[in-house]
N, C-alpha and C. Protein backbone atom coordinates (compact mmCIF):
# COMPACT_ATOMS: atom_id res chain seq x y z
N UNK A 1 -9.22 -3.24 -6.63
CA UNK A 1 -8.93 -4.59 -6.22
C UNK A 1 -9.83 -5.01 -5.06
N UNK A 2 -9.95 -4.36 -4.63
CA UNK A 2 -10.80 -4.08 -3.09
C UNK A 2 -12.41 -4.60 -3.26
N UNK A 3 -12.69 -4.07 -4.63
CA UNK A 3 -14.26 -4.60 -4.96
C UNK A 3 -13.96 -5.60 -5.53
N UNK A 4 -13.54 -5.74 -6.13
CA UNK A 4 -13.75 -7.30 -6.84
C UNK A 4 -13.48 -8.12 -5.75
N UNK A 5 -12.37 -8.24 -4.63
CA UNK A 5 -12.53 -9.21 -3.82
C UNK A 5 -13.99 -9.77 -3.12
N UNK A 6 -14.54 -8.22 -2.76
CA UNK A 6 -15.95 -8.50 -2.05
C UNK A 6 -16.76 -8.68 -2.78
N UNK A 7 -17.12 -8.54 -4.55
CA UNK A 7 -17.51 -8.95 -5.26
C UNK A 7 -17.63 -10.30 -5.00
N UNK A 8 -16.42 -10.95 -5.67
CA UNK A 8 -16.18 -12.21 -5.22
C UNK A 8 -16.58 -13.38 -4.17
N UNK A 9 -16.50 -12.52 -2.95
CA UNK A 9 -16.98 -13.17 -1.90
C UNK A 9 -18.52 -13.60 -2.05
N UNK A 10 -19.04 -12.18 -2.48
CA UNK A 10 -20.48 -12.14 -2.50
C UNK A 10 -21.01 -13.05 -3.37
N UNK A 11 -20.31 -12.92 -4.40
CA UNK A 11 -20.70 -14.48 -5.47
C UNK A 11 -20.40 -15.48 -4.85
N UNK A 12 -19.63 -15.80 -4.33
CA UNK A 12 -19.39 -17.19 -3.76
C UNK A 12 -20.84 -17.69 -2.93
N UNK A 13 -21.31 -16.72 -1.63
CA UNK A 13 -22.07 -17.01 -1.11
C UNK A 13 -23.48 -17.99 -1.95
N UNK A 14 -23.52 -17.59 -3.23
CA UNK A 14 -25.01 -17.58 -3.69
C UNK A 14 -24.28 -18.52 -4.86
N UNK A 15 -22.92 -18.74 -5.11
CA UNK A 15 -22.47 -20.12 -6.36
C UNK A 15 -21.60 -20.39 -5.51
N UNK A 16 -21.68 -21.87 -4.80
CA UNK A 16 -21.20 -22.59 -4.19
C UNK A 16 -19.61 -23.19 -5.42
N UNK A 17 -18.74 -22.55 -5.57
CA UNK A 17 -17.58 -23.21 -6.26
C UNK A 17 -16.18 -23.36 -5.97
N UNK A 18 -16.25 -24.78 -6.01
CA UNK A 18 -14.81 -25.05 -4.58
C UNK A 18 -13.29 -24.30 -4.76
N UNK A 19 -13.46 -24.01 -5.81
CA UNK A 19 -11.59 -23.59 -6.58
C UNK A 19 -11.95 -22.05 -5.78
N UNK A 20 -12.64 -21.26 -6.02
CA UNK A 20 -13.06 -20.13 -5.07
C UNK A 20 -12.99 -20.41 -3.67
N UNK A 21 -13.69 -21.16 -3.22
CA UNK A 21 -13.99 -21.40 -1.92
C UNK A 21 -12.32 -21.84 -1.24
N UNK A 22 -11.61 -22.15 -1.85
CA UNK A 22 -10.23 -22.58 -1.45
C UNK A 22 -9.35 -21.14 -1.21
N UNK A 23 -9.69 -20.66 -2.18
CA UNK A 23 -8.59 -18.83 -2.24
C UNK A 23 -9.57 -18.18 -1.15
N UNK A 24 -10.98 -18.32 -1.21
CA UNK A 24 -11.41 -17.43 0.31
C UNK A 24 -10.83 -18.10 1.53
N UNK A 25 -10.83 -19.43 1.39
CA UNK A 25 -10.50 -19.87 3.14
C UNK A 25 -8.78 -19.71 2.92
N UNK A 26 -8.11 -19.56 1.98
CA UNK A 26 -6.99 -19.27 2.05
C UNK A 26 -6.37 -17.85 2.83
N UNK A 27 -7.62 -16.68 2.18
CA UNK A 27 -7.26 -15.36 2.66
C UNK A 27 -7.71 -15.59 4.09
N UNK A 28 -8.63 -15.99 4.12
CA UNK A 28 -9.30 -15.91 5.28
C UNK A 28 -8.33 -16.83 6.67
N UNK A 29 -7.60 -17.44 6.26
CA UNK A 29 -6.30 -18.19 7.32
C UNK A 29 -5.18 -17.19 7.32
N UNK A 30 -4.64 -16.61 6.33
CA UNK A 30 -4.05 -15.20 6.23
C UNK A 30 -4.16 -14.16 7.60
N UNK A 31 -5.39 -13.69 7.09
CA UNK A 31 -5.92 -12.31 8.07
C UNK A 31 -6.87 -12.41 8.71
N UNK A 32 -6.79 -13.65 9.85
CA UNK A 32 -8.09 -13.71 10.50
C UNK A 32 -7.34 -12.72 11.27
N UNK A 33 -8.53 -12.75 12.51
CA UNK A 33 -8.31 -11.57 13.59
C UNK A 33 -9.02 -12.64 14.73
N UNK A 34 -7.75 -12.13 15.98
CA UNK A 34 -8.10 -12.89 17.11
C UNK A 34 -7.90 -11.93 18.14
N UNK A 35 -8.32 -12.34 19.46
CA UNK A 35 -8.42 -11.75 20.45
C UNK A 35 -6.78 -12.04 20.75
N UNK A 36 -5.94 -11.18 21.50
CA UNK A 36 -4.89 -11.35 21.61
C UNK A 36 -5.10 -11.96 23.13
N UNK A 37 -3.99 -12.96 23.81
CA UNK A 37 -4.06 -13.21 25.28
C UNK A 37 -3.10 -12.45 25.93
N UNK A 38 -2.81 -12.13 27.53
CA UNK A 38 -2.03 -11.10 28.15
C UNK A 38 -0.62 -11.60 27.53
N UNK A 39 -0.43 -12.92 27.52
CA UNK A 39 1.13 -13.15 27.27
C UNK A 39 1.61 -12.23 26.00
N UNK A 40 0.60 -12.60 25.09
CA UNK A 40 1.15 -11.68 23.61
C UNK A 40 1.29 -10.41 23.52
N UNK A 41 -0.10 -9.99 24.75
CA UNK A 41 0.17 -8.30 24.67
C UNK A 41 1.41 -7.89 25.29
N UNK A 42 2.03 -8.57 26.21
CA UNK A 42 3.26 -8.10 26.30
C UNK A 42 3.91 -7.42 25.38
N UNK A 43 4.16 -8.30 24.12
CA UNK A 43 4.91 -7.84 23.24
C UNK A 43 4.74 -6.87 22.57
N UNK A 44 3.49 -6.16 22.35
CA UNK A 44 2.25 -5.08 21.64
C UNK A 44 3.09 -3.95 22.73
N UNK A 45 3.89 -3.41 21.55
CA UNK A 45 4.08 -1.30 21.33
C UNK A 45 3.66 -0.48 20.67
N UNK A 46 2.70 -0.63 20.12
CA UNK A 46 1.92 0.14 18.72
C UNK A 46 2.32 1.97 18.69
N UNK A 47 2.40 2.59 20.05
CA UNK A 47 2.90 3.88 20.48
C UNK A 47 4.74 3.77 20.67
N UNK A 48 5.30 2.95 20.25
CA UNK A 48 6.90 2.36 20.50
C UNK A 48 6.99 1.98 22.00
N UNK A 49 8.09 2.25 22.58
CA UNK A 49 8.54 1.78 23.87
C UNK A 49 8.30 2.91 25.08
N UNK A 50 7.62 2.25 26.22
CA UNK A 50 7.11 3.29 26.99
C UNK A 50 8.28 3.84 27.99
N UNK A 51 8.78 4.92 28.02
CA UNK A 51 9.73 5.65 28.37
C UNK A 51 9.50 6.82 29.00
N UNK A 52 8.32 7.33 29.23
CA UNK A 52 7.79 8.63 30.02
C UNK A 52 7.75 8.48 31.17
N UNK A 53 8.23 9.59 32.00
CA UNK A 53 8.64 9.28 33.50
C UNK A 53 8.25 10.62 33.77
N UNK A 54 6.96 11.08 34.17
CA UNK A 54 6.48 12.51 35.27
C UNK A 54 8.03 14.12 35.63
N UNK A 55 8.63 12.92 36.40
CA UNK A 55 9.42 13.35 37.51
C UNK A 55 10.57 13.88 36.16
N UNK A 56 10.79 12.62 35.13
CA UNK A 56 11.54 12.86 34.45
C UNK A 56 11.87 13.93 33.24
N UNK A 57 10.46 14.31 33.04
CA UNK A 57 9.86 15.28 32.10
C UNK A 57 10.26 16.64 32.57
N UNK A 58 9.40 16.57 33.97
CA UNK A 58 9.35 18.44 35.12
C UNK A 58 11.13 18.68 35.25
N UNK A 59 12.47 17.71 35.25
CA UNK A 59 13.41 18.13 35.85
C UNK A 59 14.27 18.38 34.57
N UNK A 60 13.60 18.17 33.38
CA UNK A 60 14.07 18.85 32.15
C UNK A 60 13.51 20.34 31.96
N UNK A 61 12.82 20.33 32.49
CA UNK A 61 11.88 21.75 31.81
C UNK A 61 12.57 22.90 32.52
N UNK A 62 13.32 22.30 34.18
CA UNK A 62 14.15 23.76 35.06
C UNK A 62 14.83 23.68 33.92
């Protein structure tokens, strides 16, 4: 599936055809990629919720 999309694309570049050109800018509003700003990274846990505490670690291990 993966090639034919970029297939696709690649034809598009070189046959200008609008019914195509509509499903690329479609995907392409989908999954753009943006720079995130600090407010949003707030919300960004990709490792889950940060909960490690030094002090809290060493007084498990006595």
């Amino acid at each position: 599936m993966d090639k034919l999309l970029k297939s696709l694309f690649d034809y598009q570049r070189f046959e200008q055809q609008p019914e195509l050109q509509k499903v690329i800018d479609s995907v392409h509003a989908r999954y753009s990629m943006r720079e995130l700003n600090l407010d949003e990274l707030e919300y960004v846990a990709a490792a889950g919720p940060l909960e490690y505490s030094p002090d809290k670690k060493n007084q498990e291990r006595k």
